[in-house]
C-alpha atoms as a PDB file:
ATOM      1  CA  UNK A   1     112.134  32.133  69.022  1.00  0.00           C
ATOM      2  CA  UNK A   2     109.822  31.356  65.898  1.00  0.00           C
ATOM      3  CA  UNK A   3     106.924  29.198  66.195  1.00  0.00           C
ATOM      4  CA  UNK A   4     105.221  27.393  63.802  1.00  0.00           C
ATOM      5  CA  UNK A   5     101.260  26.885  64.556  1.00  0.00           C
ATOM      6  CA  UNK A   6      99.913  23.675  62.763  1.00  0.00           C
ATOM      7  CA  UNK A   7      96.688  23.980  60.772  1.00  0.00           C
ATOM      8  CA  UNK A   8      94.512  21.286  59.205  1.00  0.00           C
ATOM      9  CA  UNK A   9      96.505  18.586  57.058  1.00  0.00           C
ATOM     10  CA  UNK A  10      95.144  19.833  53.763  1.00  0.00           C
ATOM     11  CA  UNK A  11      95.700  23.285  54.364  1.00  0.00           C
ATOM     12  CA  UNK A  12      99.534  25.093  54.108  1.00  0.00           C
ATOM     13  CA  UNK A  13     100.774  26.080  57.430  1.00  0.00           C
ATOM     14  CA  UNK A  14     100.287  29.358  58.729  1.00  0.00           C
ATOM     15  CA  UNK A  15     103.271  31.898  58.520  1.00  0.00           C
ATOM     16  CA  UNK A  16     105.627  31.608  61.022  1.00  0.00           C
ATOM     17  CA  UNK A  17     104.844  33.901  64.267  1.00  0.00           C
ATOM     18  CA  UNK A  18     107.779  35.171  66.821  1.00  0.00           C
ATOM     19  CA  UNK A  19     107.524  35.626  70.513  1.00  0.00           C
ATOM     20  CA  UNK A  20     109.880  38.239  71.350  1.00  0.00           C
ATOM     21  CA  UNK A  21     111.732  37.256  75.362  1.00  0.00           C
ATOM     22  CA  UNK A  22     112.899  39.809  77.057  1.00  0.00           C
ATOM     23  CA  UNK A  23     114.391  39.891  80.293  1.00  0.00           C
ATOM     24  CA  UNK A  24     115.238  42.657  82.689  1.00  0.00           C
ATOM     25  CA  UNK A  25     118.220  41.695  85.480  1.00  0.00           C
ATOM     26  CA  UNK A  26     120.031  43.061  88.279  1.00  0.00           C
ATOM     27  CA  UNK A  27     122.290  41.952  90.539  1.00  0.00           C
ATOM     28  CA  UNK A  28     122.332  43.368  94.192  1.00  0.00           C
ATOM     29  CA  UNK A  29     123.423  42.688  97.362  1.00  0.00           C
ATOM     30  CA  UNK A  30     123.119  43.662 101.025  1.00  0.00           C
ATOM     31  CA  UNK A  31     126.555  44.869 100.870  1.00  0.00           C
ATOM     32  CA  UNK A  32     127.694  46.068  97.702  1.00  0.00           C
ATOM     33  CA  UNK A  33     131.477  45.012  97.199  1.00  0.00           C
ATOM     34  CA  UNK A  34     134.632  46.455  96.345  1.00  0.00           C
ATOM     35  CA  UNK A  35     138.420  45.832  95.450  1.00  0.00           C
ATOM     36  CA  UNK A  36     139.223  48.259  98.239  1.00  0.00           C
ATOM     37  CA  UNK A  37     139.979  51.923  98.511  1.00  0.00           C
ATOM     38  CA  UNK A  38     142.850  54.075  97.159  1.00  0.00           C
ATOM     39  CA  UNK A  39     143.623  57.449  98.380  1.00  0.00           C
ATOM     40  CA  UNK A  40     145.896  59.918  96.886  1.00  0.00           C
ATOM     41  CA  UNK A  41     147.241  62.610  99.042  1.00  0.00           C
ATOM     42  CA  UNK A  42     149.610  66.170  98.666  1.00  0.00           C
ATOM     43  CA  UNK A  43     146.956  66.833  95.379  1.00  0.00           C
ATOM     44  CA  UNK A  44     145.192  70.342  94.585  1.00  0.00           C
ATOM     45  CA  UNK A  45     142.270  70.971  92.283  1.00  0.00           C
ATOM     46  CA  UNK A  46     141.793  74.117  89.937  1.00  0.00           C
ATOM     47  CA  UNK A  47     138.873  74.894  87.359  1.00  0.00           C
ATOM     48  CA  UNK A  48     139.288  76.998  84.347  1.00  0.00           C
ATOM     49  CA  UNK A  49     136.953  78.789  83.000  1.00  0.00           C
ATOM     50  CA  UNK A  50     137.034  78.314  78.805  1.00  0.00           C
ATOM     51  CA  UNK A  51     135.030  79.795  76.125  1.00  0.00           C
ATOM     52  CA  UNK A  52     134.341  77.250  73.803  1.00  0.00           C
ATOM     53  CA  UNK A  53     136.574  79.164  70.936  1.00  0.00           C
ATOM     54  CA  UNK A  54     139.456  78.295  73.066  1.00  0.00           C
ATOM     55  CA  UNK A  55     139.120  74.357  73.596  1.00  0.00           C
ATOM     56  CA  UNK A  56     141.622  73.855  70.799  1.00  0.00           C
ATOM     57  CA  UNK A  57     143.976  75.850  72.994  1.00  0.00           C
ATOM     58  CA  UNK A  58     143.345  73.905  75.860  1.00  0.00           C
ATOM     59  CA  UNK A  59     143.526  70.616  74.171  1.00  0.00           C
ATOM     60  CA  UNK A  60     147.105  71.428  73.078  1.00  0.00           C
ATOM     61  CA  UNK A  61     148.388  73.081  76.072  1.00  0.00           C
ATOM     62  CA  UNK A  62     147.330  69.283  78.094  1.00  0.00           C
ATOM     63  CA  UNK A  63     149.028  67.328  75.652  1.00  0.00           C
ATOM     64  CA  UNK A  64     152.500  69.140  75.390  1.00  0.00           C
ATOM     65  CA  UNK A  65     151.832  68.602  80.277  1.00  0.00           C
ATOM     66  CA  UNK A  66     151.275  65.415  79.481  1.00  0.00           C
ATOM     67  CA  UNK A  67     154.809  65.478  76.971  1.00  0.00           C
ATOM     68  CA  UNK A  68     156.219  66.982  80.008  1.00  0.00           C
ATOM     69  CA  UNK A  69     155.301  63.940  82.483  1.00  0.00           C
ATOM     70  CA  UNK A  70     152.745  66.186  84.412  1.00  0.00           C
ATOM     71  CA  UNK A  71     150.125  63.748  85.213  1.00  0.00           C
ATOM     72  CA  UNK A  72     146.271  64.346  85.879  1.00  0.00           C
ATOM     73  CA  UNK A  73     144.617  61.733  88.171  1.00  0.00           C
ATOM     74  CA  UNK A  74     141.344  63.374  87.876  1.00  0.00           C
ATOM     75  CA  UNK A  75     139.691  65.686  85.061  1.00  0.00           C
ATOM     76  CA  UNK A  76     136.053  66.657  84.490  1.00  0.00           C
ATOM     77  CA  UNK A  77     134.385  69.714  83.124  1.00  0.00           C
ATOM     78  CA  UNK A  78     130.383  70.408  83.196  1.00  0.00           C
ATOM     79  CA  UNK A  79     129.240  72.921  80.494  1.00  0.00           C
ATOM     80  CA  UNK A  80     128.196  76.493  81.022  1.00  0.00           C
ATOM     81  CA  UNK A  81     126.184  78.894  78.681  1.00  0.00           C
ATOM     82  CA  UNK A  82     129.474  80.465  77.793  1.00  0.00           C
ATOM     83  CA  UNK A  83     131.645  77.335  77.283  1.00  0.00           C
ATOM     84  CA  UNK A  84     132.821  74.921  80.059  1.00  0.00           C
ATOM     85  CA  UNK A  85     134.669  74.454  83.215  1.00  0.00           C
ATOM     86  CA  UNK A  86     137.489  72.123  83.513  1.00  0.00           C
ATOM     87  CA  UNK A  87     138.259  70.956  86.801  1.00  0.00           C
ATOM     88  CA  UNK A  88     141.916  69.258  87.035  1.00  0.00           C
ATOM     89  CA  UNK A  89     143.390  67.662  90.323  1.00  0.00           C
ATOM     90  CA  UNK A  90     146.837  67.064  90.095  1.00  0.00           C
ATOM     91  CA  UNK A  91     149.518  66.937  92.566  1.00  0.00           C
ATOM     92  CA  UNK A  92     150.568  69.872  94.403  1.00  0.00           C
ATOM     93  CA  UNK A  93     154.299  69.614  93.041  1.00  0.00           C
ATOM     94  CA  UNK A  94     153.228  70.305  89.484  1.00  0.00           C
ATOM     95  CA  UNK A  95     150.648  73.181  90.634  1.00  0.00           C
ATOM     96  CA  UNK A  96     152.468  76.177  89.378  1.00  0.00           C
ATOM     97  CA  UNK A  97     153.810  74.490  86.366  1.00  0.00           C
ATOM     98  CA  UNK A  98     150.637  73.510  85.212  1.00  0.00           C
ATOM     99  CA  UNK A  99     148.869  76.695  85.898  1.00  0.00           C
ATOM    100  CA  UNK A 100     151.957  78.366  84.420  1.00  0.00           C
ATOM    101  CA  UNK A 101     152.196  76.774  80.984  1.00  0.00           C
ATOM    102  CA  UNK A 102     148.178  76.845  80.705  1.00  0.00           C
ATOM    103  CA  UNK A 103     148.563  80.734  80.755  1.00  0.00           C
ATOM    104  CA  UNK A 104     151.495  80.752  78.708  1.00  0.00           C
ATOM    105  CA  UNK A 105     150.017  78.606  76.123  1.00  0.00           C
ATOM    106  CA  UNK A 106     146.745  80.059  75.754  1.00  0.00           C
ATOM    107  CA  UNK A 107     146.548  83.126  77.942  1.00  0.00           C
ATOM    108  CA  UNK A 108     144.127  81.434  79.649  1.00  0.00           C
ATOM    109  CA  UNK A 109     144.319  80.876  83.502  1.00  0.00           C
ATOM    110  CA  UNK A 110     146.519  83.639  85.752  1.00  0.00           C
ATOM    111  CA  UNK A 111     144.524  84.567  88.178  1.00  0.00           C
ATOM    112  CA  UNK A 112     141.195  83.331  88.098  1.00  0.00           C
ATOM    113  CA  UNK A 113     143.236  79.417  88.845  1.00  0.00           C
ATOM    114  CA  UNK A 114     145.425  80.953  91.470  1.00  0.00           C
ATOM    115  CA  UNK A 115     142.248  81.777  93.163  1.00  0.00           C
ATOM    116  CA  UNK A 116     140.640  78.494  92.676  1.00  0.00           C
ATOM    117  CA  UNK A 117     143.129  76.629  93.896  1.00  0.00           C
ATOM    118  CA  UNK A 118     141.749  74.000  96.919  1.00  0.00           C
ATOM    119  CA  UNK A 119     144.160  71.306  98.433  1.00  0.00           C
ATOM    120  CA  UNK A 120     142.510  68.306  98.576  1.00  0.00           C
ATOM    121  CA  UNK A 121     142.915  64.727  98.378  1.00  0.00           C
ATOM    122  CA  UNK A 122     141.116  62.057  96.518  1.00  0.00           C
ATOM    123  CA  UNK A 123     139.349  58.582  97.220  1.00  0.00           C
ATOM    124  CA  UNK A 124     138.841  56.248  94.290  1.00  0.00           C
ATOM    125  CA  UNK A 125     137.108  52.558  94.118  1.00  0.00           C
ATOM    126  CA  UNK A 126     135.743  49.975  92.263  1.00  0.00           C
ATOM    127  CA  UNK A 127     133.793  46.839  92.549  1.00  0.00           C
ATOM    128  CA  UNK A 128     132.533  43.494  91.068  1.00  0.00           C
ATOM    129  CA  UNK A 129     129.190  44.972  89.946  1.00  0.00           C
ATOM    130  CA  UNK A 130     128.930  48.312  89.653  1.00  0.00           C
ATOM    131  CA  UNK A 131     128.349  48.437  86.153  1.00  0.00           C
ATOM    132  CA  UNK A 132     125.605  45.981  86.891  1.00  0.00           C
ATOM    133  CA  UNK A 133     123.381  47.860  89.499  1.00  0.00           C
ATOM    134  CA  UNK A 134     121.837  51.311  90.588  1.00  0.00           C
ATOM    135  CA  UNK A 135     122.571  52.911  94.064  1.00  0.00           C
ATOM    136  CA  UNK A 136     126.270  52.691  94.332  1.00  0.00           C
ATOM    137  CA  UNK A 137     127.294  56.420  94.382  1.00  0.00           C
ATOM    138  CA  UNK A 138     124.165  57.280  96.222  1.00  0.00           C
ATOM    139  CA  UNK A 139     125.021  54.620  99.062  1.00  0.00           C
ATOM    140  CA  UNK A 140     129.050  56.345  99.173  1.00  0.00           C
ATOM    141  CA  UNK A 141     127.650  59.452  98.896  1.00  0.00           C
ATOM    142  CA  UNK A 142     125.281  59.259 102.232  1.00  0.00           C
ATOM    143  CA  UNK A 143     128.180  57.286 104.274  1.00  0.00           C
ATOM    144  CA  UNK A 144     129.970  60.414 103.627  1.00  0.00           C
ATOM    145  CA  UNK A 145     127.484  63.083 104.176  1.00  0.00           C
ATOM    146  CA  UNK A 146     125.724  60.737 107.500  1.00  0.00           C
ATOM    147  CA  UNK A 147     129.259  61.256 109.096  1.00  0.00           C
ATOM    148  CA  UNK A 148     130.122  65.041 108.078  1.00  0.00           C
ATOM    149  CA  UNK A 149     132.506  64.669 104.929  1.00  0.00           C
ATOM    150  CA  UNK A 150     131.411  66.525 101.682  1.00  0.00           C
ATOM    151  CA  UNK A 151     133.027  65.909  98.673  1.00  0.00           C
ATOM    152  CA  UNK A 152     133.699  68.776  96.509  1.00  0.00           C
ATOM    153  CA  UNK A 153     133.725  67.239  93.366  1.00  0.00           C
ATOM    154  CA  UNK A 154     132.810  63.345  92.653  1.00  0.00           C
ATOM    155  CA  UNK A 155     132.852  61.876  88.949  1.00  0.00           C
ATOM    156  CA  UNK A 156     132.080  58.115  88.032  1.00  0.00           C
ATOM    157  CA  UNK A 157     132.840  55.748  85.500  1.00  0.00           C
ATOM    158  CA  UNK A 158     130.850  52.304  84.562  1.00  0.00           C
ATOM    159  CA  UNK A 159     132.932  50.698  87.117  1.00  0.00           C
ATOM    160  CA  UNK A 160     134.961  53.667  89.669  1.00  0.00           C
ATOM    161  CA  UNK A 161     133.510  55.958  91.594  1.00  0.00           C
ATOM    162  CA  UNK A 162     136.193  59.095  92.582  1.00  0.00           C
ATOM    163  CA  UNK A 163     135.387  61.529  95.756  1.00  0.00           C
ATOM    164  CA  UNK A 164     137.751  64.992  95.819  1.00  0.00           C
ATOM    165  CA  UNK A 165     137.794  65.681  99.277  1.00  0.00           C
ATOM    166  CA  UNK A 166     139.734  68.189 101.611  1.00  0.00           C
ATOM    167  CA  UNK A 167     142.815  67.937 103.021  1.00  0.00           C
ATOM    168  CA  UNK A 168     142.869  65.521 105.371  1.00  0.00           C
ATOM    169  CA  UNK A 169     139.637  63.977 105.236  1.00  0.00           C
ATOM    170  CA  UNK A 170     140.774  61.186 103.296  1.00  0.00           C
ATOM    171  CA  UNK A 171     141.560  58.305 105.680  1.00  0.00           C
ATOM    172  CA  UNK A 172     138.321  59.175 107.564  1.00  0.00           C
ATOM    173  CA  UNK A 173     136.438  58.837 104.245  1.00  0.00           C
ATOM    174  CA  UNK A 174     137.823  55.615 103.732  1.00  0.00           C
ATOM    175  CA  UNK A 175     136.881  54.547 107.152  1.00  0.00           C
ATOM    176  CA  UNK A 176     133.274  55.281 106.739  1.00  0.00           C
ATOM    177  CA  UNK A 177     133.143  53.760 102.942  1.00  0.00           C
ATOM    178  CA  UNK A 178     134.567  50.769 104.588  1.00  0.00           C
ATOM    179  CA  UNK A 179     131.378  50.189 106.541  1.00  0.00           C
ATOM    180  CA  UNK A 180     128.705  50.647 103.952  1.00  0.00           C
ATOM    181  CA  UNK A 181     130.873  48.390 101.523  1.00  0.00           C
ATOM    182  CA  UNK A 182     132.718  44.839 101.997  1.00  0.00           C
ATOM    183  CA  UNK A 183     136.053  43.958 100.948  1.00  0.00           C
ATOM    184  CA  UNK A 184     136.355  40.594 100.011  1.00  0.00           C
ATOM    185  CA  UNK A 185     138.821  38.751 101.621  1.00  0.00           C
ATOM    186  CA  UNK A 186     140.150  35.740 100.710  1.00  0.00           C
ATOM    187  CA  UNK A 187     139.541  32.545 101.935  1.00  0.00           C
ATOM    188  CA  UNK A 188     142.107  30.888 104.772  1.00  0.00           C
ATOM    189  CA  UNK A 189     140.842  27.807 104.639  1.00  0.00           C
ATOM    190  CA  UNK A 190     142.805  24.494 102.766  1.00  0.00           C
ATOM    191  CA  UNK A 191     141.304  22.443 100.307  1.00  0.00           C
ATOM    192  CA  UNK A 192     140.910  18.868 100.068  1.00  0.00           C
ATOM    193  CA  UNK A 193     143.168  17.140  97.340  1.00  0.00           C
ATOM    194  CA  UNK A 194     141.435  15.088  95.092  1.00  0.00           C
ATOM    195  CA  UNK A 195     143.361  11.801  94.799  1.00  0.00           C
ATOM    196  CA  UNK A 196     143.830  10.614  91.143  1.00  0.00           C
ATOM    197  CA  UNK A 197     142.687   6.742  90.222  1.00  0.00           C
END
């Protein structure tokens, strides 16, 4: 906004000022809402270990899965002082072929997968506002851990929080998310018609 301030009548006005508005908003509510819950069972998840020479590798072993139709619901990797490790979960059909062209493609793998390999199952969600408020992972993170479930691995998006859980914990997961978060459901009542004049 720019403001001009008058000064006497025989005078030239005064430069313009501006008045910098800011505002700050959030938007929360006393149940924070979702589109519902999807879970994803019969999955596994496996970290490799990578030196950061050997991303390249990596990179081009994924994409010639990925030619193959071997699909990923969930990848992350955290960094490490010698490189990274990738976490995949994929489902448990394409386990050995994954691990299998991974160590074929970049002699990568073998072993140190095999040995990492947990079944598990995955929960993912999203809502209205998530991108729009703070508190969201922490509040699915305590209905999980107030009623025993720990996730092993949880990544989030601006707008989808996913949990990897253990076998069978799932459905239980989803029963306790459902009561710290509301589904919308939608609305059973009729309108009115307007008549036209």
């Amino acid at each position: 906004m720019i403001f001009r301030e008058k000064g006497p009548a025989n005078l030239k006005p005064d430069p313009p000022s501006v008045c910098i508005l800011e505002t700050t908003a959030s938007y929360w509510e006393s149940r924070i809402k979702t589109y519902g819950f999807q879970r994803v069972k019969d999955l596994c998840l496996f970290e490799l270990a990578v030196d950061r020479c050997q991303t390249a590798l990596l990179g081009h072993a994924l994409c010639r899965l990925g030619e193959r139709g071997i699909a990923y619901l969930l990848t992350f990797s955290r960094l490490t002082s010698d490189g990274f490790i990738f976490s995949f979960v994929i489902p448990r059909l394409f386990e050995s072929s994954v691990r299998d062209q991974l160590h074929h493609e970049t002699s990568l793998g073998g072993d140190e997968i095999t040995r990492r390999v947990i079944p598990v199952e995955l929960v993912f969600f999203h809502g209205p506002h998530f991108g729009d408020r703070y508190g969201i992972a922490e509040a699915a993170f305590r209905a999980l851990t107030d009623n025993g479930i720990k996730a092993f691995a949880s990544a989030c998006s601006g707008s989808c929080i996913y949990l990897v859980l253990a076998e069978g914990e799932s459905e239980g997961a989803v029963q306790f998310l459902s009561g710290t978060f509301e589904i919308p459901r939608a609305s059973s009542r009729k309108t009115d018609r307007v008549s036209r004049t």
